[in-house]
N, C-alpha and C. Protein backbone atom coordinates (compact mmCIF):
# COMPACT_ATOMS: atom_id res chain seq x y z
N UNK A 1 113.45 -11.18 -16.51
CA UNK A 1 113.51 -12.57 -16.10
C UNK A 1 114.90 -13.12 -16.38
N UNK A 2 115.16 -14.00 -15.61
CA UNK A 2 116.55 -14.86 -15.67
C UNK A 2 116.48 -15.56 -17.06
N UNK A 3 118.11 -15.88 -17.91
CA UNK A 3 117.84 -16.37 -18.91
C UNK A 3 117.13 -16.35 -19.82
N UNK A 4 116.55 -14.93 -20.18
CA UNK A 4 116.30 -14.94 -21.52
C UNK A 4 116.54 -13.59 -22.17
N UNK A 5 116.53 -13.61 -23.18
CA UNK A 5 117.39 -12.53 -24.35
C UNK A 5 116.58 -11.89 -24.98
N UNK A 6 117.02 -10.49 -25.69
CA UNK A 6 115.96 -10.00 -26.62
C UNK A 6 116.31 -10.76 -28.13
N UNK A 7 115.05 -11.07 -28.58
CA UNK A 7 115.94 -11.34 -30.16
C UNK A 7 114.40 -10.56 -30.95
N UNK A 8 114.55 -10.98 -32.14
CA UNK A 8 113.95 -10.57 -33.50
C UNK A 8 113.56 -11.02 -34.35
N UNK A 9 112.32 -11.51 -34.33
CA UNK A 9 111.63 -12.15 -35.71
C UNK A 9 111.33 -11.67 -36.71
N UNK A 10 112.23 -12.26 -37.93
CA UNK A 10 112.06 -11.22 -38.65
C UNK A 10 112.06 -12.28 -40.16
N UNK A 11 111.17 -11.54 -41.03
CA UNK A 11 110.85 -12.39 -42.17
C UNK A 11 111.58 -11.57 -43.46
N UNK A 12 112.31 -12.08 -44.20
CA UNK A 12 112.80 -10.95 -45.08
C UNK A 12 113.30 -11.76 -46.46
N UNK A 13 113.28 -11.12 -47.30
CA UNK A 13 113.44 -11.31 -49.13
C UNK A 13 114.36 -11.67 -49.39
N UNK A 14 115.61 -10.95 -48.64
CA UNK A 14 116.95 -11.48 -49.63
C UNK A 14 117.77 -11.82 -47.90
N UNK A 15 119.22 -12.89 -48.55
CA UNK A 15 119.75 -13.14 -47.80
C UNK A 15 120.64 -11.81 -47.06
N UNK A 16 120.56 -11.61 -45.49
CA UNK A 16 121.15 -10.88 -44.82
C UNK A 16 121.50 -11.16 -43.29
N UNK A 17 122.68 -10.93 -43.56
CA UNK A 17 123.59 -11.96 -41.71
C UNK A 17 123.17 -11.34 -40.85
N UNK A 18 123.24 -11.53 -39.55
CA UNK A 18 122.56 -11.10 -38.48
C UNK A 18 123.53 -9.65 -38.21
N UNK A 19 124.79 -9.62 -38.59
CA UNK A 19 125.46 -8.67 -38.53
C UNK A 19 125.20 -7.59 -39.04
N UNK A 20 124.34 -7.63 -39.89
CA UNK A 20 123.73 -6.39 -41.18
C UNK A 20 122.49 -6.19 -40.81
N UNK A 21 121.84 -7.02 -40.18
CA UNK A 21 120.24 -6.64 -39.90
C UNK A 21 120.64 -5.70 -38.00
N UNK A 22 121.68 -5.68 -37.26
CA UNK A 22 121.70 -5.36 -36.55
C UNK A 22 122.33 -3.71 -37.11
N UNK A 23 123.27 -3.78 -37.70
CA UNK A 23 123.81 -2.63 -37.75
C UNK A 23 122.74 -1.36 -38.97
N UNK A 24 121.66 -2.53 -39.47
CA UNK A 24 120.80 -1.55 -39.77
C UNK A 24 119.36 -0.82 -38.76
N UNK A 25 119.35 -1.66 -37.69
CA UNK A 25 118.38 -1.77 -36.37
C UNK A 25 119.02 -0.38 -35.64
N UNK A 26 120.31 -0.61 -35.45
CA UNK A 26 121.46 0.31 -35.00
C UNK A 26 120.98 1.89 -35.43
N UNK A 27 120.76 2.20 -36.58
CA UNK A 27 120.53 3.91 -36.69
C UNK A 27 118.93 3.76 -36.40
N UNK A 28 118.15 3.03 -36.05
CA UNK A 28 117.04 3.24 -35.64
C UNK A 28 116.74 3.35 -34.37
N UNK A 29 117.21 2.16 -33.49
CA UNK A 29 117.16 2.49 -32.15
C UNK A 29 118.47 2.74 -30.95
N UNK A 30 118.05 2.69 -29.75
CA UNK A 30 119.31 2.69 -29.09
C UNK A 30 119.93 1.13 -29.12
N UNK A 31 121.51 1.56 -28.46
CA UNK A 31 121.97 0.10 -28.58
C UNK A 31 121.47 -1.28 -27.63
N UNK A 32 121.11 -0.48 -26.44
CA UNK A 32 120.79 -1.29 -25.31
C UNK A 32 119.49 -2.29 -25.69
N UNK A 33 119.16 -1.94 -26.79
CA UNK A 33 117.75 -2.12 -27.17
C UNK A 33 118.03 -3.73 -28.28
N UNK A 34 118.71 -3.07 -29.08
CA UNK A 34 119.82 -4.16 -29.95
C UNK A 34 119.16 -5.60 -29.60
N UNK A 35 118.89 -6.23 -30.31
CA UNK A 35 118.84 -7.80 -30.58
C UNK A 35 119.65 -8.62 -30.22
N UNK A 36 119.73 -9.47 -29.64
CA UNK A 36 120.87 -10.80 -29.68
C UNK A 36 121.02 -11.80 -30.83
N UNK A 37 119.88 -11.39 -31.19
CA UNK A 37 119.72 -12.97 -32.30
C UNK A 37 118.60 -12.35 -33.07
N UNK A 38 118.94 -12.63 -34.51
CA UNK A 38 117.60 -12.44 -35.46
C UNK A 38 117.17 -14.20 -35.77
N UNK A 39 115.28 -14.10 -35.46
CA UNK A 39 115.00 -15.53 -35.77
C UNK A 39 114.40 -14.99 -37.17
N UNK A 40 114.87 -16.16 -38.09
CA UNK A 40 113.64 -15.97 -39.31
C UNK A 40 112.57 -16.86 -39.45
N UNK A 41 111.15 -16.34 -39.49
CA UNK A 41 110.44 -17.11 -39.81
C UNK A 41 109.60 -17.16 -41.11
N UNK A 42 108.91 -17.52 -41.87
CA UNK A 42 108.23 -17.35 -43.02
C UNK A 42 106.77 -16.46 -43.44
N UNK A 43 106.87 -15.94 -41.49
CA UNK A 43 106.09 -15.17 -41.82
C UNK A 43 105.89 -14.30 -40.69
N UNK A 44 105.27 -13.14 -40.21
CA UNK A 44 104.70 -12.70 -38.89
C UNK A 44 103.34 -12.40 -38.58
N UNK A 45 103.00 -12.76 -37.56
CA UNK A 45 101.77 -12.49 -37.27
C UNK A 45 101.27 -11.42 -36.82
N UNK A 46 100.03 -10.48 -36.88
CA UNK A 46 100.27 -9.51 -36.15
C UNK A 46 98.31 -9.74 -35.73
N UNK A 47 98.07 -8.93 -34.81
CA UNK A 47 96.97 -9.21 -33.94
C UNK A 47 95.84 -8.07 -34.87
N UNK A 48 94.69 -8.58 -34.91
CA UNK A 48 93.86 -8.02 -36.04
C UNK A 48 93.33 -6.44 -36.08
N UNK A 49 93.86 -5.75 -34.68
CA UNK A 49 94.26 -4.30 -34.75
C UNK A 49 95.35 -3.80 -35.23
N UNK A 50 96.12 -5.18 -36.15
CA UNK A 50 97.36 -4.86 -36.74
C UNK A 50 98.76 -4.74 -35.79
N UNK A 51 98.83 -4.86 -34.72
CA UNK A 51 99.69 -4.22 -33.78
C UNK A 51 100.28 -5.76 -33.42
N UNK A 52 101.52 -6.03 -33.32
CA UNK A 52 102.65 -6.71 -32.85
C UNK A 52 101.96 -7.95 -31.99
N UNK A 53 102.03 -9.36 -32.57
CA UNK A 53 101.15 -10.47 -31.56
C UNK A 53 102.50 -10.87 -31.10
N UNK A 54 103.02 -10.25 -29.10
CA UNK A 54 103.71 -10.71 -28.95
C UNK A 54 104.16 -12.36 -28.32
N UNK A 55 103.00 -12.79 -27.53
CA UNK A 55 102.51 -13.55 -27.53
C UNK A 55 102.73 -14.92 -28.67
N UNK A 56 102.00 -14.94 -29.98
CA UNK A 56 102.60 -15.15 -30.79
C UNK A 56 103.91 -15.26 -31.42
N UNK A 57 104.53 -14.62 -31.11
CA UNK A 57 106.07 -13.99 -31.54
C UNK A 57 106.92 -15.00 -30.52
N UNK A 58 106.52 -14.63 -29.06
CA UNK A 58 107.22 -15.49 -27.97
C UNK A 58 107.13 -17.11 -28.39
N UNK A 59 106.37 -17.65 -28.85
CA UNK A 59 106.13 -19.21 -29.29
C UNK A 59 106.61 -19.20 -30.26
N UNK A 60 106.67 -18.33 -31.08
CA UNK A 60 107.21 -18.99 -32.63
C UNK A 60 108.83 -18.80 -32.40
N UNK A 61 109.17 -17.97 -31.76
CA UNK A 61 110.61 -18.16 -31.62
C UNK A 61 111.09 -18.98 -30.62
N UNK A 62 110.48 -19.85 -29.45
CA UNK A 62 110.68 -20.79 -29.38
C UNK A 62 110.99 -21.94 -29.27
N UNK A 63 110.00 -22.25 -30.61
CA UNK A 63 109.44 -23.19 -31.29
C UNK A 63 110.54 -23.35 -32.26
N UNK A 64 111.15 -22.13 -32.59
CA UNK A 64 112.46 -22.09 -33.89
C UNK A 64 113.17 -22.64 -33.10
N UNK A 65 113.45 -21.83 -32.03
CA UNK A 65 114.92 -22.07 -31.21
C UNK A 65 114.61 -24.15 -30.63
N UNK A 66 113.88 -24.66 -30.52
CA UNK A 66 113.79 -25.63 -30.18
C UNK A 66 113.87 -26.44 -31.36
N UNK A 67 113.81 -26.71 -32.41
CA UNK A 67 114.57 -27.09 -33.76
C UNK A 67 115.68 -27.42 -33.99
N UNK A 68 116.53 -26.44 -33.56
CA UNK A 68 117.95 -26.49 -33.19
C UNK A 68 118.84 -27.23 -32.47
């Protein structure tokens, strides 16, 4: 779709720049794949077979990005 990006919700413990959460994403996947933006939120949801609520994910980031 036009205008929109991959990014990354991501909830995490200690402070880390988007520059470090990418270049650790980096030996995991390919680059093309790579994030634009890490959102943080306080938490993630995941769908009660445990598996990725993307759905969920799509609104809460957002919902962040509209904050801004």
């Amino acid at each position: 779709m036009v205008g929109e990006e991959v990014v990354a919700p991501v909830r995490l413990n200690a402070d880390t720049d988007d520059e470090q959460l990418r270049t650790g994403v980096a030996t995991r996947i390919a680059r093309y794949k790579l994030p634009e933006a890490f959102v943080r939120l306080p938490r993630i949801r995941r769908s009660p077979a445990g598996k990725a609520d993307y759905a969920w994910a799509r609104s809460a980031v957002a919902a962040e990005e509209g904050k801004k």
